[in-house]
Every structure is written in C-alpha cells, then in structure tokens.
C-alpha atoms as a PDB file:
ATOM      1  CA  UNK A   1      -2.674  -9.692  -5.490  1.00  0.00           C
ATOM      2  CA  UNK A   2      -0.888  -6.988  -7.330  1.00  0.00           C
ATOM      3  CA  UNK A   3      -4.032  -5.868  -9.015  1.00  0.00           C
ATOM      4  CA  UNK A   4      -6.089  -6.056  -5.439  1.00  0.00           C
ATOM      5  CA  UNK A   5      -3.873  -4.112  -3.547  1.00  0.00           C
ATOM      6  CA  UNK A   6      -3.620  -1.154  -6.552  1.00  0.00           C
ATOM      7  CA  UNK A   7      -7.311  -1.245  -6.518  1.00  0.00           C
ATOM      8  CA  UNK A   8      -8.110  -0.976  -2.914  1.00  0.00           C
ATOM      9  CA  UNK A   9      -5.587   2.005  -2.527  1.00  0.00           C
ATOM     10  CA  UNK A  10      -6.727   3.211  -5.351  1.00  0.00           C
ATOM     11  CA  UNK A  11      -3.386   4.541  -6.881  1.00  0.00           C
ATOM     12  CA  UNK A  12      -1.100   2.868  -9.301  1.00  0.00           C
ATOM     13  CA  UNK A  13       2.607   1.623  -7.814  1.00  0.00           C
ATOM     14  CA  UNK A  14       5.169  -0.671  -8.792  1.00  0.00           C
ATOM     15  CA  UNK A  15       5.062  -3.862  -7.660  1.00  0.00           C
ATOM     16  CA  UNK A  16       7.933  -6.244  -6.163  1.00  0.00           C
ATOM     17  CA  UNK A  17       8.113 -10.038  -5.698  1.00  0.00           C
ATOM     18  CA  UNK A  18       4.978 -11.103  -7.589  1.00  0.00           C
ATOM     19  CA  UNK A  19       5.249 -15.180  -7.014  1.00  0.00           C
ATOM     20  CA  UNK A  20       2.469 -16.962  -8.131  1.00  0.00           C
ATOM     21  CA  UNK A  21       1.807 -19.979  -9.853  1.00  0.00           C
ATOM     22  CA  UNK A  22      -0.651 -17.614 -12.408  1.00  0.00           C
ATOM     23  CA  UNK A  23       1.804 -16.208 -13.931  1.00  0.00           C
ATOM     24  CA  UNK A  24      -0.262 -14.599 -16.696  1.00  0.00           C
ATOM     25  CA  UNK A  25      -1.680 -12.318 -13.723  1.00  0.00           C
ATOM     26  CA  UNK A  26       1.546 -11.524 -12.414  1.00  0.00           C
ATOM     27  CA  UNK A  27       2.488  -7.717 -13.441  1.00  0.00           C
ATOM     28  CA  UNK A  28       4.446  -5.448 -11.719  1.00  0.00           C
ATOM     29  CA  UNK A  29       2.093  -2.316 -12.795  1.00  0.00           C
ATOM     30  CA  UNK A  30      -0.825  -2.095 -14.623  1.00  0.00           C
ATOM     31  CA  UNK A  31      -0.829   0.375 -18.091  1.00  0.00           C
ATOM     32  CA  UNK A  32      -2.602   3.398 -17.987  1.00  0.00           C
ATOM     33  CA  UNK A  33      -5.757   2.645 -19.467  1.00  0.00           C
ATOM     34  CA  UNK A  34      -6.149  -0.999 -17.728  1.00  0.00           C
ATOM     35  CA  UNK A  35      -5.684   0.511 -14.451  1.00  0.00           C
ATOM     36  CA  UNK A  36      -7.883   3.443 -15.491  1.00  0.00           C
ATOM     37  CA  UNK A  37     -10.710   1.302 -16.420  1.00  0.00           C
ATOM     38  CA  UNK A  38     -10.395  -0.758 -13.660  1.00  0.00           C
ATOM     39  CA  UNK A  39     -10.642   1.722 -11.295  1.00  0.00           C
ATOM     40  CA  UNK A  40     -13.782   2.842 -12.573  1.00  0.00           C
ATOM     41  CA  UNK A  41     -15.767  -0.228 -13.364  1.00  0.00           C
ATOM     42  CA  UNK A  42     -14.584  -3.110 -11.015  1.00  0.00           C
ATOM     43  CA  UNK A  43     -16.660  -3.138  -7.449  1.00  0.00           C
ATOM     44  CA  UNK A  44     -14.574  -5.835  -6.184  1.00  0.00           C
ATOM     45  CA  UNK A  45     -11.898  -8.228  -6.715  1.00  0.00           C
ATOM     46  CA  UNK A  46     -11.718 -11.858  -5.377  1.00  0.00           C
ATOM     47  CA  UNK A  47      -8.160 -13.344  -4.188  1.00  0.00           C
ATOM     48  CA  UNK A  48      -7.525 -16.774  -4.534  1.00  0.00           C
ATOM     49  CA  UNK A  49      -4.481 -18.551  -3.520  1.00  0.00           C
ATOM     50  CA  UNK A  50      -2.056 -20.549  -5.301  1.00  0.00           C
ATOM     51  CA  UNK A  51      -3.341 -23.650  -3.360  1.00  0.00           C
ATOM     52  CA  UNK A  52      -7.092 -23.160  -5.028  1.00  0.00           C
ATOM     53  CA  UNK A  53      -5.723 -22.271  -8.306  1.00  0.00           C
ATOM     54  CA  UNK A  54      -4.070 -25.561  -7.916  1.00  0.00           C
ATOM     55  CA  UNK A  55      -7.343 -27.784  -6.950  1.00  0.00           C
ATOM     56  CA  UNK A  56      -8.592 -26.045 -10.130  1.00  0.00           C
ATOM     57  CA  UNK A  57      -6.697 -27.250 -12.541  1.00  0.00           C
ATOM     58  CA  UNK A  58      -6.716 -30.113 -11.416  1.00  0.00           C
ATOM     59  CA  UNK A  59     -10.225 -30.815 -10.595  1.00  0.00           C
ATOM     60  CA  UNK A  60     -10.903 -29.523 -14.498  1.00  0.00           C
ATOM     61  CA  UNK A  61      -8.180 -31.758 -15.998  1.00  0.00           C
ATOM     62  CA  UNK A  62      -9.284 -34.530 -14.016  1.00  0.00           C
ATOM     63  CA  UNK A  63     -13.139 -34.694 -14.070  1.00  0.00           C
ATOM     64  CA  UNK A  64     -13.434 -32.394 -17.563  1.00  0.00           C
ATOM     65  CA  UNK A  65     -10.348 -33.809 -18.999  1.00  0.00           C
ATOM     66  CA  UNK A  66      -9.896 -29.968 -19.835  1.00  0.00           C
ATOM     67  CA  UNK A  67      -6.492 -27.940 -19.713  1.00  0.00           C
ATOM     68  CA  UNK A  68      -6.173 -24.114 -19.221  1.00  0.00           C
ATOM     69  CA  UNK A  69      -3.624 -22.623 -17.876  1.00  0.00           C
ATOM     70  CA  UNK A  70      -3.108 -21.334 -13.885  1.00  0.00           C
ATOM     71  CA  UNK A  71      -3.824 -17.901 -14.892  1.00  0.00           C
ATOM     72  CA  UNK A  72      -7.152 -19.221 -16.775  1.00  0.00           C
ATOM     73  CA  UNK A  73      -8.954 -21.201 -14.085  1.00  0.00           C
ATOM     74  CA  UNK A  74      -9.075 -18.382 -11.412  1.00  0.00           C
ATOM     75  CA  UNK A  75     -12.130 -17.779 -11.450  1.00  0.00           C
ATOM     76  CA  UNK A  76     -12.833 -21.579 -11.580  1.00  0.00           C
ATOM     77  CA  UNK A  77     -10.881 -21.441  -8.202  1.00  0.00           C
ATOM     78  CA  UNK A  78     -12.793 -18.769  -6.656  1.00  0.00           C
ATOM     79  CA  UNK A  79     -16.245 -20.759  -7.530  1.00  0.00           C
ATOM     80  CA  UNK A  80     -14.764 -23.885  -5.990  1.00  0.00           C
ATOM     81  CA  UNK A  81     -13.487 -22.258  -2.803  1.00  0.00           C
ATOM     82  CA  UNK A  82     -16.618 -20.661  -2.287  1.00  0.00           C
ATOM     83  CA  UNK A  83     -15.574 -17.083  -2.571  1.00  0.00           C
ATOM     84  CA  UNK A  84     -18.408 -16.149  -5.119  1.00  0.00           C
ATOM     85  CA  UNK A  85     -21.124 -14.159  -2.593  1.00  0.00           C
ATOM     86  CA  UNK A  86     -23.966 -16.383  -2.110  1.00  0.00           C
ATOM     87  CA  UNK A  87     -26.888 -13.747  -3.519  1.00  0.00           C
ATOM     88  CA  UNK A  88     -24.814 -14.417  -7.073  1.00  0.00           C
ATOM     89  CA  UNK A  89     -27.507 -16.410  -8.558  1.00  0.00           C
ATOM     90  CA  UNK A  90     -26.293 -16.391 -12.161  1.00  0.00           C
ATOM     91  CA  UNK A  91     -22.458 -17.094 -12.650  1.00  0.00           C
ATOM     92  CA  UNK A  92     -20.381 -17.497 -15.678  1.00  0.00           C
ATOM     93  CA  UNK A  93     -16.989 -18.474 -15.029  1.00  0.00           C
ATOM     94  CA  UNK A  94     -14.173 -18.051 -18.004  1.00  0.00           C
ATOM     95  CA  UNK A  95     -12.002 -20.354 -18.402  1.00  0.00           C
ATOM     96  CA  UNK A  96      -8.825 -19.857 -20.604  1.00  0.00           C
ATOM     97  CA  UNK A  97      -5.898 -20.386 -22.405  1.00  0.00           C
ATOM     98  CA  UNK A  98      -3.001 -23.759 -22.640  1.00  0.00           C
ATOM     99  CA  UNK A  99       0.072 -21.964 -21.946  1.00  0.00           C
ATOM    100  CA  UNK A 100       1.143 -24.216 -19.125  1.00  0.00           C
ATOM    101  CA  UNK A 101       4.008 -25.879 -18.472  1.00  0.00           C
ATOM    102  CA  UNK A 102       4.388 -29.801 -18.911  1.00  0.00           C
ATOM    103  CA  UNK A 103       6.612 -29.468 -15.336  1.00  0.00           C
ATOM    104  CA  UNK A 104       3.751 -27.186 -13.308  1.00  0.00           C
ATOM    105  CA  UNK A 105       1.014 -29.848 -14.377  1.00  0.00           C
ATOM    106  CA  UNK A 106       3.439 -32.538 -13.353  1.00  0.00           C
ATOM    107  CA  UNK A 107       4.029 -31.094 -10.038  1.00  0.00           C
ATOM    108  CA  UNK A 108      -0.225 -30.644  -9.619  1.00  0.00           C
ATOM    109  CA  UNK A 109      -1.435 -34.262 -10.913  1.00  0.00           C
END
C-alpha cells in the first residue's frame, strides 16, 4: 500500500502504520534509486489485501504442497482474486522466498 500510494502521488514520503501480513513489502520509504526506478518504469500497481494474500498461501501449500512466504505469493493473490486485467494473455507470476513464520502458517491452515 505504501508503495501504491508513493507511486500514484508521485513523490516519496514517510510512511506510518504499515500492518500487513507481507511483511517483506512493508517499508516505511522507498531508497532513492528503487523509488526512482519505479517511478519511471511501473504503469501500474495491483493491491491485494491481507485476506487474498492469505487464500494464497494457502491454496499453494495446500494443492502445490509449496511454501513461500506472504510477501512471495502476492502476485499469486492478485491472479487468484482476479485483479490481473483480462486482455493479459500471457502471465508469469513469481513466487518467492520461505521466510515465514511456523505461527502465521498456523493461524492460515
């Protein structure tokens, strides 16, 4: 959310109260060159919630018998809660790291 709300303003701020479950993602201000390069190559960024990060995981642990950690399956999330624009006819999805906690995967299953 952090990273949406620098990029649609277009200027880089602090950020306060970043909860989320992906807590790789969770920054309270971008560096210099990240937030340079994002400003001038990303055309959009897709939000998902904690909720669909959460079906993620677990729908890839579950039916892949694959773990990754919250911050790794969001774009797994946004393909599963349909956010990915229809016209997208090719679609690669990353899907990274383990650093989870043994208590947040708990809490999912």
């Amino acid at each position: 959310m952090q990273y949406y709300s620098l990029w649609a303003c277009r200027w880089r701020t602090w950020g306060k109260n970043i909860n989320t479950i992906a807590d790789g993602l969770r920054s309270s201000q971008p560096g210099d060159l990240t937030f340079t390069l994002v400003k001038k190559y990303v055309d959009n960024i897709i939000l998902v919630s904690d909720v669909e990060i959460k079906l993620a995981l677990k729908t890839l642990l579950s039916q892949d018998k694959f773990l990754a950690e919250p911050s790794g399956v969001v774009t797994l999330a946004a393909l599963l809660a349909g956010k990915i624009p229809s016209e997208s006819k090719r679609v690669v999805a990353v899907i990274s790291g383990g650093n989870v906690d043994t208590e947040v995967i708990k809490k999912i299953l």
